[in-house]
PDB file of N, CA and C in Angstrom:
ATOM      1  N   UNK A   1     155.540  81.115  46.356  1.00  0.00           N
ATOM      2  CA  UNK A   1     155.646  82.236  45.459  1.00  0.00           C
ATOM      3  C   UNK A   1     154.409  82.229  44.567  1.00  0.00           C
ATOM      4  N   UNK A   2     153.671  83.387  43.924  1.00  0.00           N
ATOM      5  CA  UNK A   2     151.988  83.179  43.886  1.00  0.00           C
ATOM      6  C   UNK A   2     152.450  84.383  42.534  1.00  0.00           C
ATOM      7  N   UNK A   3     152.075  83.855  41.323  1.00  0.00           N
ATOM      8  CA  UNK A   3     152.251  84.676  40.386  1.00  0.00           C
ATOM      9  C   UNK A   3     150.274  85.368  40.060  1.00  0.00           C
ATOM     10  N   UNK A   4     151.049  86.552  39.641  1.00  0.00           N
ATOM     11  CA  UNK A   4     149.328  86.926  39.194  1.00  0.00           C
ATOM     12  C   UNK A   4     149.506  86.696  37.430  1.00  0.00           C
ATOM     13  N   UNK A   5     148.332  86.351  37.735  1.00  0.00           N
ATOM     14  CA  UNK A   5     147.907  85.763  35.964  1.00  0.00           C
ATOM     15  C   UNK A   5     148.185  87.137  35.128  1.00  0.00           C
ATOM     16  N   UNK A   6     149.067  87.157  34.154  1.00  0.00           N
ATOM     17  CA  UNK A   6     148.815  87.997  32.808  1.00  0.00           C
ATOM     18  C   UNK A   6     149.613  89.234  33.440  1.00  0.00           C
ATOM     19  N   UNK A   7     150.176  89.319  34.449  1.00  0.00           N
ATOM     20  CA  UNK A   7     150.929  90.267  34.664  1.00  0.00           C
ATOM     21  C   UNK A   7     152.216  90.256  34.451  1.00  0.00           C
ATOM     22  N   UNK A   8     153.165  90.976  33.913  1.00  0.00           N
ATOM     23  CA  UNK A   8     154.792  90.647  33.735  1.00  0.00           C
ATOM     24  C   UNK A   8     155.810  91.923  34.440  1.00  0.00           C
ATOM     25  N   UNK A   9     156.736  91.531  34.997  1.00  0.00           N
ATOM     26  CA  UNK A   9     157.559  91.876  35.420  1.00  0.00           C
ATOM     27  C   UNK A   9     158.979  92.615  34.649  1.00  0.00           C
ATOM     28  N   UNK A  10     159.620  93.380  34.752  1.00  0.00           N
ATOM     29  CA  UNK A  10     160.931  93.808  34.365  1.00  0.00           C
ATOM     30  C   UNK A  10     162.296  94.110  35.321  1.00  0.00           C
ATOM     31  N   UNK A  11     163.212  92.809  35.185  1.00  0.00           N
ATOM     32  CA  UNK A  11     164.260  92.830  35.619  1.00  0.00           C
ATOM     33  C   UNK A  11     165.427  93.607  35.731  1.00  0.00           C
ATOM     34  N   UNK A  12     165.929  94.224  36.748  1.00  0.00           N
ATOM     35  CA  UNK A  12     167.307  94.863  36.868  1.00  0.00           C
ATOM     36  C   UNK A  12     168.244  94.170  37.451  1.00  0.00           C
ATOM     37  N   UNK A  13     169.616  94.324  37.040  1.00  0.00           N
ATOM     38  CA  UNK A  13     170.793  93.571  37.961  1.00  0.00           C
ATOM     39  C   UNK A  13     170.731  92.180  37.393  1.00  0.00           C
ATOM     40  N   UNK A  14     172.045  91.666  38.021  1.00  0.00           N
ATOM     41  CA  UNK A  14     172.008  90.201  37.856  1.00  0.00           C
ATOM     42  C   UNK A  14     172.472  89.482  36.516  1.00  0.00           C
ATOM     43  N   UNK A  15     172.118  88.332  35.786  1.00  0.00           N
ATOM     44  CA  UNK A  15     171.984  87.589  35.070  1.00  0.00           C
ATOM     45  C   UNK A  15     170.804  87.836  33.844  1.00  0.00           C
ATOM     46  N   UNK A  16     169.613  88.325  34.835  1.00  0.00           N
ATOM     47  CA  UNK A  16     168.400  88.438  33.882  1.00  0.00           C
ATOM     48  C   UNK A  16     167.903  89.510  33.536  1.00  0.00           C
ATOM     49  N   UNK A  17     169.244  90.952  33.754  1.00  0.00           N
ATOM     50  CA  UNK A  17     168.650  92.033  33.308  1.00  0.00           C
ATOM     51  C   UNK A  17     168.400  92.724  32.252  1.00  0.00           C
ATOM     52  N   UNK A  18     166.670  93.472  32.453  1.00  0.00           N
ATOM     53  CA  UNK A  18     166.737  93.325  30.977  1.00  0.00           C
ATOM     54  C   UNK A  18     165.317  92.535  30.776  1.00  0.00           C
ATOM     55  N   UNK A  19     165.320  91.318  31.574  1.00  0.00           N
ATOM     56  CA  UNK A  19     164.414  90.080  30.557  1.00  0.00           C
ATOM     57  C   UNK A  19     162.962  90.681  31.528  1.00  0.00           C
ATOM     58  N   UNK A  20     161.710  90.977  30.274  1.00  0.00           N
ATOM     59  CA  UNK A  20     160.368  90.564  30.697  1.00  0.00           C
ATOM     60  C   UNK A  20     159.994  89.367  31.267  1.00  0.00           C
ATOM     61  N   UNK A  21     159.715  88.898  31.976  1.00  0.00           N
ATOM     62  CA  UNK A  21     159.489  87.702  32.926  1.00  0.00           C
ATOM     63  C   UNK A  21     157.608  87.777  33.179  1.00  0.00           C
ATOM     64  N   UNK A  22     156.782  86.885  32.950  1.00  0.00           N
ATOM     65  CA  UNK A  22     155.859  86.678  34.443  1.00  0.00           C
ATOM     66  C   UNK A  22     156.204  86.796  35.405  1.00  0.00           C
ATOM     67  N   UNK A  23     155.066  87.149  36.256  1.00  0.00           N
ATOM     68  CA  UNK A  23     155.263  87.179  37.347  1.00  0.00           C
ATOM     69  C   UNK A  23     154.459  87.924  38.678  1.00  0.00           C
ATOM     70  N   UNK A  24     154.629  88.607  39.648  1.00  0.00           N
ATOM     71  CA  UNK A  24     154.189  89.261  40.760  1.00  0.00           C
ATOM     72  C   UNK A  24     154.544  89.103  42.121  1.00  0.00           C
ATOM     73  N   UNK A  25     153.584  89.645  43.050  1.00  0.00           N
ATOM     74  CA  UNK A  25     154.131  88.800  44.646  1.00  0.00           C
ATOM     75  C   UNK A  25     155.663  90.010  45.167  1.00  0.00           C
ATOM     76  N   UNK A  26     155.937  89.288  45.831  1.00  0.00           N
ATOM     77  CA  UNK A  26     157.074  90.306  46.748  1.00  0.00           C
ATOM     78  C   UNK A  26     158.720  89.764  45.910  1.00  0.00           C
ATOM     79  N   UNK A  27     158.334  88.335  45.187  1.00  0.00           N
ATOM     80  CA  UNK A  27     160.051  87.231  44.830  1.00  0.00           C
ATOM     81  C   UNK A  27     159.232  87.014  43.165  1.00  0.00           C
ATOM     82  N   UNK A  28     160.144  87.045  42.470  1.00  0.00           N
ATOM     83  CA  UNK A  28     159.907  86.658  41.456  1.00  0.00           C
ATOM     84  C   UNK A  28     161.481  85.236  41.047  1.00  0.00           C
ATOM     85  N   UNK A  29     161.458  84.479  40.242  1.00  0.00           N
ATOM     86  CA  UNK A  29     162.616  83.412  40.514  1.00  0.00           C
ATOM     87  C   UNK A  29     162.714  83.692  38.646  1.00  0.00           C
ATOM     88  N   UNK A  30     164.214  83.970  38.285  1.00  0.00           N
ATOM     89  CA  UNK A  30     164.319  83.743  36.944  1.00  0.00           C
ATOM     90  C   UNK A  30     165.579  82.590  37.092  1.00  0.00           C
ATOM     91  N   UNK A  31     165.541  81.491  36.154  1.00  0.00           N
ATOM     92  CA  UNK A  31     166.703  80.556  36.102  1.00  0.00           C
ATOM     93  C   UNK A  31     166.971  80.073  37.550  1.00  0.00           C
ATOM     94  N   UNK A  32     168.139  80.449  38.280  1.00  0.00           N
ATOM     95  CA  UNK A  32     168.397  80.183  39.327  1.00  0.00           C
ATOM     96  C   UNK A  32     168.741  81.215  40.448  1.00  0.00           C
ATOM     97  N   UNK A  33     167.864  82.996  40.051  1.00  0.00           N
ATOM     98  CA  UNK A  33     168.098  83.641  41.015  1.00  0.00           C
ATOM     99  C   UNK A  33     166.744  84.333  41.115  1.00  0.00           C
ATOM    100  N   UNK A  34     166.701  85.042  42.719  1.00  0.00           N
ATOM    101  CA  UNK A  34     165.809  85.816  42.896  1.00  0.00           C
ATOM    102  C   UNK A  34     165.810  87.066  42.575  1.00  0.00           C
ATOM    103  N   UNK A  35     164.761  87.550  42.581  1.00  0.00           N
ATOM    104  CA  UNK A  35     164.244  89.139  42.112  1.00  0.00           C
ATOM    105  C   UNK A  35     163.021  89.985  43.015  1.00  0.00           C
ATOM    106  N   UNK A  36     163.726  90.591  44.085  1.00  0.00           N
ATOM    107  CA  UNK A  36     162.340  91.332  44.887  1.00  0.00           C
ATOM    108  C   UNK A  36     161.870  92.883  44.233  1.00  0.00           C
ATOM    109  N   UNK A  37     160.737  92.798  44.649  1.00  0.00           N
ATOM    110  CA  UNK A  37     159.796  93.823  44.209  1.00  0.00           C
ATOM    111  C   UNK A  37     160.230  95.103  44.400  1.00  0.00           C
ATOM    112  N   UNK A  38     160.500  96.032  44.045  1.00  0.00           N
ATOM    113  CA  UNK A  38     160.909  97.610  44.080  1.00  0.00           C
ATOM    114  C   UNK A  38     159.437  98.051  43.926  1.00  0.00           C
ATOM    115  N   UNK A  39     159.778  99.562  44.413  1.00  0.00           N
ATOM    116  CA  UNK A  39     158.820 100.306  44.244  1.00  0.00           C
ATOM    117  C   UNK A  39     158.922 101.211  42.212  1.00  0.00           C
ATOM    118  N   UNK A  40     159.689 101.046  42.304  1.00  0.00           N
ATOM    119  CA  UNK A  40     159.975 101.475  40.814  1.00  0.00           C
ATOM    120  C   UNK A  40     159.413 100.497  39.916  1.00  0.00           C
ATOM    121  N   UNK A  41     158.925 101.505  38.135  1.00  0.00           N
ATOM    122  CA  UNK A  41     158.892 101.184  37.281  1.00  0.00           C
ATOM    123  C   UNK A  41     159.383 101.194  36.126  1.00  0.00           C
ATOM    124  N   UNK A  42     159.456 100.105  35.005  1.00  0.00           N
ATOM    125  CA  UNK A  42     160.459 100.927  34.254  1.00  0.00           C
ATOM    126  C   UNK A  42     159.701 100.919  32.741  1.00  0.00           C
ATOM    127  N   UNK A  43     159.734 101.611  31.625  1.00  0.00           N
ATOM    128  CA  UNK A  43     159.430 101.947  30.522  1.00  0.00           C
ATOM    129  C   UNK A  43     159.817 100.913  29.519  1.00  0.00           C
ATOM    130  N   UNK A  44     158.741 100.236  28.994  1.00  0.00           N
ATOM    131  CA  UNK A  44     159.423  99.120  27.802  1.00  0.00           C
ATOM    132  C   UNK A  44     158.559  98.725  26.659  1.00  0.00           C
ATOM    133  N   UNK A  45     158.908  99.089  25.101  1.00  0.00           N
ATOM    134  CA  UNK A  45     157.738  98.399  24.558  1.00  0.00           C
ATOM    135  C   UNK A  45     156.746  99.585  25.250  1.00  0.00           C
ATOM    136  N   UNK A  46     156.528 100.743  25.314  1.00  0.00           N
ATOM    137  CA  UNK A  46     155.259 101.385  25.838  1.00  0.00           C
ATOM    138  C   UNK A  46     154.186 100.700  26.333  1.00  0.00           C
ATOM    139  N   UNK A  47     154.992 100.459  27.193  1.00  0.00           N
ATOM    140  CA  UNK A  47     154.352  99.974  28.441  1.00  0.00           C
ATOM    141  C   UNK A  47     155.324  99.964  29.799  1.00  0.00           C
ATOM    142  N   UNK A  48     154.184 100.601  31.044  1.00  0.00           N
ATOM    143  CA  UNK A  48     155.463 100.363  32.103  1.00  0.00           C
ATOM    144  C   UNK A  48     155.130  99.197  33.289  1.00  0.00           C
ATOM    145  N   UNK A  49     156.397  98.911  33.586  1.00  0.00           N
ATOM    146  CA  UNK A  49     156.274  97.261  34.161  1.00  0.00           C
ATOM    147  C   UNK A  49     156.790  97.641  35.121  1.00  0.00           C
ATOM    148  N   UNK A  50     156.139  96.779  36.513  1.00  0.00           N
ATOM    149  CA  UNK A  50     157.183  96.668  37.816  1.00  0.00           C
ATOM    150  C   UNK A  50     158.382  96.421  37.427  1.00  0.00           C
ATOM    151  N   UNK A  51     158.990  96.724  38.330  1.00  0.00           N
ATOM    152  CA  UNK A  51     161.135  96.262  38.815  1.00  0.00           C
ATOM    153  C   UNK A  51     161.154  96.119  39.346  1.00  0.00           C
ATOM    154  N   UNK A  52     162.004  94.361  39.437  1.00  0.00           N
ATOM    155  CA  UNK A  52     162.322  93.395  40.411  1.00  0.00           C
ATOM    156  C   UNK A  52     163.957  93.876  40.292  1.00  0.00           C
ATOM    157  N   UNK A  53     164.505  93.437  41.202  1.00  0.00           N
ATOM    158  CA  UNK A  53     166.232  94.251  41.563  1.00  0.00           C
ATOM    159  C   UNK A  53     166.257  92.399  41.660  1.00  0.00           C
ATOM    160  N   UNK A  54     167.935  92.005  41.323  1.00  0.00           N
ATOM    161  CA  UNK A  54     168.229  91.145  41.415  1.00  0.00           C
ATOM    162  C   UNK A  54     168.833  90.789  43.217  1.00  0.00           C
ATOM    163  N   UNK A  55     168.743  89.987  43.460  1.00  0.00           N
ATOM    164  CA  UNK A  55     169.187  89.570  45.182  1.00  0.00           C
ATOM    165  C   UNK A  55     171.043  88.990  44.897  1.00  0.00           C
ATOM    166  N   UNK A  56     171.811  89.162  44.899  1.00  0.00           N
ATOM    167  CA  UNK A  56     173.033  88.754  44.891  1.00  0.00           C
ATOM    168  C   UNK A  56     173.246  87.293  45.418  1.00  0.00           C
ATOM    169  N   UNK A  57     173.115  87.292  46.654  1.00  0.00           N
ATOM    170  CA  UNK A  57     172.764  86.149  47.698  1.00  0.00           C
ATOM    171  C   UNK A  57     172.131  85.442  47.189  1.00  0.00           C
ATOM    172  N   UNK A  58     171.294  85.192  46.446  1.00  0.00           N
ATOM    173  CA  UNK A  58     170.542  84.139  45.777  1.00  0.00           C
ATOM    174  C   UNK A  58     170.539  83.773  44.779  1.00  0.00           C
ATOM    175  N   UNK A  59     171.600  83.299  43.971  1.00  0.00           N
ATOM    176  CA  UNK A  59     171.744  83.495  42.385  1.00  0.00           C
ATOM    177  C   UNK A  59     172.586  81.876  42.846  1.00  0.00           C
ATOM    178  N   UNK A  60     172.620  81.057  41.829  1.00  0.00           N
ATOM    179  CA  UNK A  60     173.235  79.816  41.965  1.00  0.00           C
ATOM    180  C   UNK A  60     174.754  79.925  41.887  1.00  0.00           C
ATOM    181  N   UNK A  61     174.994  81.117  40.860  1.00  0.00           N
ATOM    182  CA  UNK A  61     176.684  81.173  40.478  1.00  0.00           C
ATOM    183  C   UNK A  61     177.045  81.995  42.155  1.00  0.00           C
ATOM    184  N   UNK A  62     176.379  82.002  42.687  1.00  0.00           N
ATOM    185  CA  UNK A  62     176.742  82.718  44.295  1.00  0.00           C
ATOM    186  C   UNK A  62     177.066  81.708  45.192  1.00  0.00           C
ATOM    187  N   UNK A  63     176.741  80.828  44.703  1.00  0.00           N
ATOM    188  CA  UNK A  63     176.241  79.533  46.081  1.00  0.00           C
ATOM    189  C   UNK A  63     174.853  79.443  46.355  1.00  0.00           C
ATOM    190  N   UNK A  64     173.792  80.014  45.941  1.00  0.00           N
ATOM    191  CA  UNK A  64     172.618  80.036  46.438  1.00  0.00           C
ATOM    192  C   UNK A  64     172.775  80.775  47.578  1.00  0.00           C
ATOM    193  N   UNK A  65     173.491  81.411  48.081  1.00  0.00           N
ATOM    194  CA  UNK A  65     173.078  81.969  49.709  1.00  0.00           C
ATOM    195  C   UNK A  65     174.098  81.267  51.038  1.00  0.00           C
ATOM    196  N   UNK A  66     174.911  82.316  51.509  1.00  0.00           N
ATOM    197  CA  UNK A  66     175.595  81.766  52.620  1.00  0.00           C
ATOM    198  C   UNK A  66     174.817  80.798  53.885  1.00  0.00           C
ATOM    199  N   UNK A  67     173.473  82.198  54.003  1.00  0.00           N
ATOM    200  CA  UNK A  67     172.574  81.356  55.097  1.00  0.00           C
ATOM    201  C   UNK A  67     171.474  80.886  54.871  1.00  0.00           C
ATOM    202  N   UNK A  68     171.374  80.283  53.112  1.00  0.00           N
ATOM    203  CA  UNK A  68     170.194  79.701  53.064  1.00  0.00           C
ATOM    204  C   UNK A  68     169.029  80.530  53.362  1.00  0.00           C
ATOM    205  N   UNK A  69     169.081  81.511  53.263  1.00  0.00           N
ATOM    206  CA  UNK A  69     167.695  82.393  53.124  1.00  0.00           C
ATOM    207  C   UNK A  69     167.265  82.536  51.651  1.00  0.00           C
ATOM    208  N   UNK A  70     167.828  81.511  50.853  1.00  0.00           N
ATOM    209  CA  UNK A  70     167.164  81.629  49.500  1.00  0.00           C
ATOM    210  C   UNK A  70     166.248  80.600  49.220  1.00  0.00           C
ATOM    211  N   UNK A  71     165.728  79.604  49.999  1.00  0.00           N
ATOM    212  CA  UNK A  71     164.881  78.734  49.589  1.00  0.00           C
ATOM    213  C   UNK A  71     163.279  79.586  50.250  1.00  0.00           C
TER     214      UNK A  71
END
């Protein structure tokens, strides 16, 4: 997972929605779940930030993932 320097992210869904995060790339990881890249942006603080959608399947209070496609 390959963050770009100085860039931040904005979370939907999940546990971490809501939270400005670092970040970039296609996965972003907050706590113990994933967050993939949308084509959407969202408005915050005037400024607009990518949206990461939370992954269900990959959240720890889930199990991490039935088939392990979360590592």
């Amino acid at each position: 997972m390959r963050t770009v320097e100085g860039m931040e992210v904005l979370l939907r869904g999940g546990p971490g929605d809501g939270q400005v995060v670092p970040g970039g790339g296609e996965i972003v990881a907050w706590r113990a779940c994933l967050y993939e890249i949308t084509l959407e942006f969202g408005h915050l603080r005037e400024r607009d930030l990518r949206v990461y959608r939370h992954r269900s399947d990959c959240c720890e209070a889930f199990g991490r993932g039935a088939e392990d496609r979360c590592e």
